[in-house]
Structure formats: structure tokens, C-alpha cells
C-alpha atoms as a PDB file:
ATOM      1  CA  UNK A   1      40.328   3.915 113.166  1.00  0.00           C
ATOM      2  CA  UNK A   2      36.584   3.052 112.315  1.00  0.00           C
ATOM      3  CA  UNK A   3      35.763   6.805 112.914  1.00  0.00           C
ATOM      4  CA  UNK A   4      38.703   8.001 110.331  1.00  0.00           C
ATOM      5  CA  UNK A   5      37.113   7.140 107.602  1.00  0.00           C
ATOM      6  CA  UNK A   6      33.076   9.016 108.098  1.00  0.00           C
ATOM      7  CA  UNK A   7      35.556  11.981 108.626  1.00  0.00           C
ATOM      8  CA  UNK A   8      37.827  11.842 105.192  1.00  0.00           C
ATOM      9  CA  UNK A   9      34.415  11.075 103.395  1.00  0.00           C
ATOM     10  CA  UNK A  10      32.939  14.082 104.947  1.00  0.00           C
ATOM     11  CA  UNK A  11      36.195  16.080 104.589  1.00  0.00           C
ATOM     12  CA  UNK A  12      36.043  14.971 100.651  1.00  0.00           C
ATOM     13  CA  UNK A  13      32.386  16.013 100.038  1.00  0.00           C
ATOM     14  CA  UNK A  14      33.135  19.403 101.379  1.00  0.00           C
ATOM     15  CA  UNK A  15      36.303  20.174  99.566  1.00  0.00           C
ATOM     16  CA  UNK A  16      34.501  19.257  96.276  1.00  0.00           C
ATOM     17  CA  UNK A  17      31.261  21.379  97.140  1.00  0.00           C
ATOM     18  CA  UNK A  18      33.413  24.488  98.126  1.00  0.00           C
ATOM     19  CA  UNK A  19      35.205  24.069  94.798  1.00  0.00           C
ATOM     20  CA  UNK A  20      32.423  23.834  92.826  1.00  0.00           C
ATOM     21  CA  UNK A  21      31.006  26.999  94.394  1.00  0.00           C
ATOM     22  CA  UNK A  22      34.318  28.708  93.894  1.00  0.00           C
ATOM     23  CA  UNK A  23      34.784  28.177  90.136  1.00  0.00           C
ATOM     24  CA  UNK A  24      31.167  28.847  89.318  1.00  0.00           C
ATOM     25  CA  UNK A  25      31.518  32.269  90.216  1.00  0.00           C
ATOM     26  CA  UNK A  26      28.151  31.385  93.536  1.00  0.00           C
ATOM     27  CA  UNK A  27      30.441  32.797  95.948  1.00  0.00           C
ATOM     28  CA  UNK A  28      31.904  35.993  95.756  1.00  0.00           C
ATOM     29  CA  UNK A  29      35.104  36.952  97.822  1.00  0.00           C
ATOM     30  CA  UNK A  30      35.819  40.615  98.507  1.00  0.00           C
ATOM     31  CA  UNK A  31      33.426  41.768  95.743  1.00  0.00           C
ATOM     32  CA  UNK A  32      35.573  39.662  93.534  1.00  0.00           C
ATOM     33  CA  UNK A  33      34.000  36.495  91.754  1.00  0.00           C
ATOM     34  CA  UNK A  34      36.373  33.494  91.580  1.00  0.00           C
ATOM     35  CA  UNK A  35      37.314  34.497  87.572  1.00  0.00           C
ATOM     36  CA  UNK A  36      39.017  37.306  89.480  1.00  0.00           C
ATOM     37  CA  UNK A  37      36.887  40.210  87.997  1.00  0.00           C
ATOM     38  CA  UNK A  38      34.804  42.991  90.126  1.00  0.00           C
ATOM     39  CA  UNK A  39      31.068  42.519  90.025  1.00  0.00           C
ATOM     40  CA  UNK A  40      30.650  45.942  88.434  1.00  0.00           C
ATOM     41  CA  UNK A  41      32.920  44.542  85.844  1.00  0.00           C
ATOM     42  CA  UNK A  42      30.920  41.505  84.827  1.00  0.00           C
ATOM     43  CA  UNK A  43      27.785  44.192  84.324  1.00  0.00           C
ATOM     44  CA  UNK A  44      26.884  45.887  81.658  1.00  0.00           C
ATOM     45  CA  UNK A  45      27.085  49.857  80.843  1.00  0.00           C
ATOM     46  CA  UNK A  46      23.423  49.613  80.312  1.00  0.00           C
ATOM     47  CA  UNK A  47      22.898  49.163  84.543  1.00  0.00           C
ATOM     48  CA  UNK A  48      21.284  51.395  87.266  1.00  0.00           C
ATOM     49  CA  UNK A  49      22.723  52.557  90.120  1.00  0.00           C
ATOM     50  CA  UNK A  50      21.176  52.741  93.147  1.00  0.00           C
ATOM     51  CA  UNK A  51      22.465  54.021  96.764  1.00  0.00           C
ATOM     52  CA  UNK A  52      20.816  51.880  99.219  1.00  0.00           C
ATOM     53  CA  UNK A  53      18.871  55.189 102.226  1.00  0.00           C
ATOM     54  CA  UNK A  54      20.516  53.918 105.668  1.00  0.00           C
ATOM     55  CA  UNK A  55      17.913  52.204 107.545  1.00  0.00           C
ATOM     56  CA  UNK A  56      17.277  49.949 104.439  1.00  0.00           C
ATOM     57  CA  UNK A  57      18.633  46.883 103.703  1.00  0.00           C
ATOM     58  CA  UNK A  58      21.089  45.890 100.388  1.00  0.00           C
ATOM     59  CA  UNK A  59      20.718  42.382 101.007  1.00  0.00           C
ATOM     60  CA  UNK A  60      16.769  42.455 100.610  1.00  0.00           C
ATOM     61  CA  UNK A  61      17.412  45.180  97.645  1.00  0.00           C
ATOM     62  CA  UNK A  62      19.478  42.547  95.669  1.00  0.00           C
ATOM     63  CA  UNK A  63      16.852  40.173  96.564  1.00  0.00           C
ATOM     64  CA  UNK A  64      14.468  41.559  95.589  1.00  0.00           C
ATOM     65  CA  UNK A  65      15.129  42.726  92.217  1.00  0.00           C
ATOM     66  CA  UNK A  66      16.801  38.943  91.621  1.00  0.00           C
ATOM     67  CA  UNK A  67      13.556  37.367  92.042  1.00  0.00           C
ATOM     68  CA  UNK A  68      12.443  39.889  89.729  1.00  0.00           C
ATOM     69  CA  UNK A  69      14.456  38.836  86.938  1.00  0.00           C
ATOM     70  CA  UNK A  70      16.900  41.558  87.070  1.00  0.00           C
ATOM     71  CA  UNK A  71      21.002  41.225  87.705  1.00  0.00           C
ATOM     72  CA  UNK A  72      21.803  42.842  90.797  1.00  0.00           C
ATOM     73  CA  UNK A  73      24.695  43.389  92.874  1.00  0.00           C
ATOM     74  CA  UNK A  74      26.167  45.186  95.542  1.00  0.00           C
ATOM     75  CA  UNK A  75      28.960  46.619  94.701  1.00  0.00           C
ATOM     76  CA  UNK A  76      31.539  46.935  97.866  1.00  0.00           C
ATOM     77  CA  UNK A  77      33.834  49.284  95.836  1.00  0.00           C
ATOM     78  CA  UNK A  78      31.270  51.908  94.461  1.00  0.00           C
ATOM     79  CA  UNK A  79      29.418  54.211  97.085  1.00  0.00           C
ATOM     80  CA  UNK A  80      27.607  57.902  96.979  1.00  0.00           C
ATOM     81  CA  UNK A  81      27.661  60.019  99.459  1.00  0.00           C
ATOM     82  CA  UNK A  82      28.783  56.743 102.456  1.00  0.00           C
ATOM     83  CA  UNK A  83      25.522  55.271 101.163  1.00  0.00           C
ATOM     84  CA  UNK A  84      26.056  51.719  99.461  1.00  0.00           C
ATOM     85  CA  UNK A  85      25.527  51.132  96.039  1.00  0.00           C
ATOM     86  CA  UNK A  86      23.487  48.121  94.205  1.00  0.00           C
ATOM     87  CA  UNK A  87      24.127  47.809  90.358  1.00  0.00           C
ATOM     88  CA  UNK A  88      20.931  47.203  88.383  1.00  0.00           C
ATOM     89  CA  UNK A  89      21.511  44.860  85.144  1.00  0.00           C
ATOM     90  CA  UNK A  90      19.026  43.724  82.955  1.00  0.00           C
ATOM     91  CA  UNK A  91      20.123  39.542  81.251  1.00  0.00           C
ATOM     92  CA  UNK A  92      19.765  40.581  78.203  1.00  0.00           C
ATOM     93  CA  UNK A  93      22.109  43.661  78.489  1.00  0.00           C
ATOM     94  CA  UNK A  94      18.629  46.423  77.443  1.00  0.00           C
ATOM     95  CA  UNK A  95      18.571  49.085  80.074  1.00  0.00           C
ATOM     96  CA  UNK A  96      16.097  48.597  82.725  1.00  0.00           C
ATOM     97  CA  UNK A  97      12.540  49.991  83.127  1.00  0.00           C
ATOM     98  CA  UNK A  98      13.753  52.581  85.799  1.00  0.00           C
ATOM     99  CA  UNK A  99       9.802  52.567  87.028  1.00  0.00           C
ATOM    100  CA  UNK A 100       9.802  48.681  87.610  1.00  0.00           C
ATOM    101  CA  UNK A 101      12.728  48.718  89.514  1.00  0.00           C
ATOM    102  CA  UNK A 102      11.485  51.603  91.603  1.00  0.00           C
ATOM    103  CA  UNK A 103       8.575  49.659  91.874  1.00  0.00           C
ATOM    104  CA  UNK A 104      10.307  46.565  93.330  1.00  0.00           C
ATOM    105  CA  UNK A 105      12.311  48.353  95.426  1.00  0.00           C
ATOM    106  CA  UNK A 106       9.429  50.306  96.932  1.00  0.00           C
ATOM    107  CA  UNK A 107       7.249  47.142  97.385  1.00  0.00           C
ATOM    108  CA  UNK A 108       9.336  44.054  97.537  1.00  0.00           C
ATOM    109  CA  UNK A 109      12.633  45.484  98.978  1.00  0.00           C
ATOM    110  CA  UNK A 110      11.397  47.550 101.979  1.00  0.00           C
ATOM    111  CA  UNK A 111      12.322  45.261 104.938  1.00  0.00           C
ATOM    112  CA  UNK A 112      15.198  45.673 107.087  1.00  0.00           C
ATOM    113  CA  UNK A 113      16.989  43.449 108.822  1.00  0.00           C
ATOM    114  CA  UNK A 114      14.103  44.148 111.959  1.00  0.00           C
ATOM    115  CA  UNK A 115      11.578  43.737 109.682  1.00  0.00           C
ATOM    116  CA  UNK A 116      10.092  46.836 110.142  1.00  0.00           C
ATOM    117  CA  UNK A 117       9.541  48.811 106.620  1.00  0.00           C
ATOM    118  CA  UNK A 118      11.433  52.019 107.454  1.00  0.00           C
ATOM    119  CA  UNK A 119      10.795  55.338 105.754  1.00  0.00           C
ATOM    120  CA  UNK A 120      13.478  55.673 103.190  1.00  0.00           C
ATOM    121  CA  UNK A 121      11.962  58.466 101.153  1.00  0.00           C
ATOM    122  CA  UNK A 122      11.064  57.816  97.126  1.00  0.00           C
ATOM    123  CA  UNK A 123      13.123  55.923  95.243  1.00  0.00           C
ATOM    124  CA  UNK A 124      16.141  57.614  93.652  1.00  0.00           C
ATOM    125  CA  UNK A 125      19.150  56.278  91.382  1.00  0.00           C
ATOM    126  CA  UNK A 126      22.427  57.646  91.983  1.00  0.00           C
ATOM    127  CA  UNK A 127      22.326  59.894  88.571  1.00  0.00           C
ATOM    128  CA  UNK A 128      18.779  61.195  89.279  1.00  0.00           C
ATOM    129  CA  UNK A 129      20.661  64.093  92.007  1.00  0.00           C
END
């Protein structure tokens, strides 16, 4: 019985943290935040679009540009051309500087999940075709 009760305290802690990450929106399910609404949805019209070259990685895109200062997201619903696509938002809903975020995704983004920097071509947003 002495080893019950470690167990429920842990069980407790957990159930609280995964709420709390649930209703703040932190984790995302199915490209769906916990309020129920797309990620595309929550950005603004004034947002880039950019289909992530194969060989290069979305993840590091999104990090990128986040440490950056921008809103980004990879949206699981939007793609060009079976390439996937990471939405470009600035926080205080201007467009972005299309040259800074080609800049961050040229030099900060350009690891893949190797680590190797693959050759990806220039940087391109989905309505620059």
C-alpha cells in the first residue's frame, strides 16, 4: 500500500501538466490547437507561405524563424506541389520583411535532421512561382 500513494501523486501531477498544456493551446493535435481551430486559422492574412525543398527540414524552419521573433507554423493541411508548407506571421499582424525571412531560412534554418546543410536552391515563397 506504501507504494500506492508515490504513484496517485505522480499520476495527479501529470494529469494537471497535460491539461494545462492542452488548454493553453502548447500542444497541437492534428494541426488543431486545443480551442479547436486550424493553425492557419489563428494566422493572419498578412502571412508568408513557404514550401519547405525535400531534403530540408520544417521542424528547424519553424524554429528558426520562432527564435526570430516571427509566428510560424506548419501547416499539415496546406501543401504545394507534395512539398510542405510553413505559414509565416508577423505578432503584430504587419506583413513580414520577405528578405529577413529568406535570410533566416537560408542561414539559421538549413540543417536537416543529419545535420548536414543540404542544397535546397534559393529561397522561394509559395506565390513567388
Amino acid at each position: 500500500m506504501g507504494g500506492a500513494i508515490p504513484l496517485l501523486i505522480f499520476l495527479a501531477i501529470a494529469v494537471a501538466v497535460l491539461y494545462f498544456l492542452s488548454t493553453s493551446g502548447v500542444v497541437a493535435l492534428g494541426g488543431r490547437r486545443a480551442g479547436g481551430t486550424r493553425v492557419a486559422d489563428e494566422l493572419p492574412d498578412e502571412r508568408l507561405r513557404y514550401a519547405v525543398p525535400l531534403g530540408q527540414d520544417p521542424s528547424a524552419v519553424v524554429a528558426a524563424l520562432t527564435r526570430q521573433g516571427y509566428d510560424a507554423a506548419l501547416d499539415p493541411d496546406d501543401e504545394v506541389d507534395g512539398r510542405q508548407v510553413v505559414h509565416v506571421a508577423r505578432t503584430d499582424d504587419e506583413r513580414p520583411d520577405r528578405e529577413d525571412v529568406r535570410r533566416v531560412i537560408r542561414e539559421d534554418a538549413t540543417l536537416n535532421l543529419e545535420g548536414h546543410r543540404p542544397d535546397t536552391g534559393p529561397v522561394r515563397f509559395a506565390d513567388e512561382r
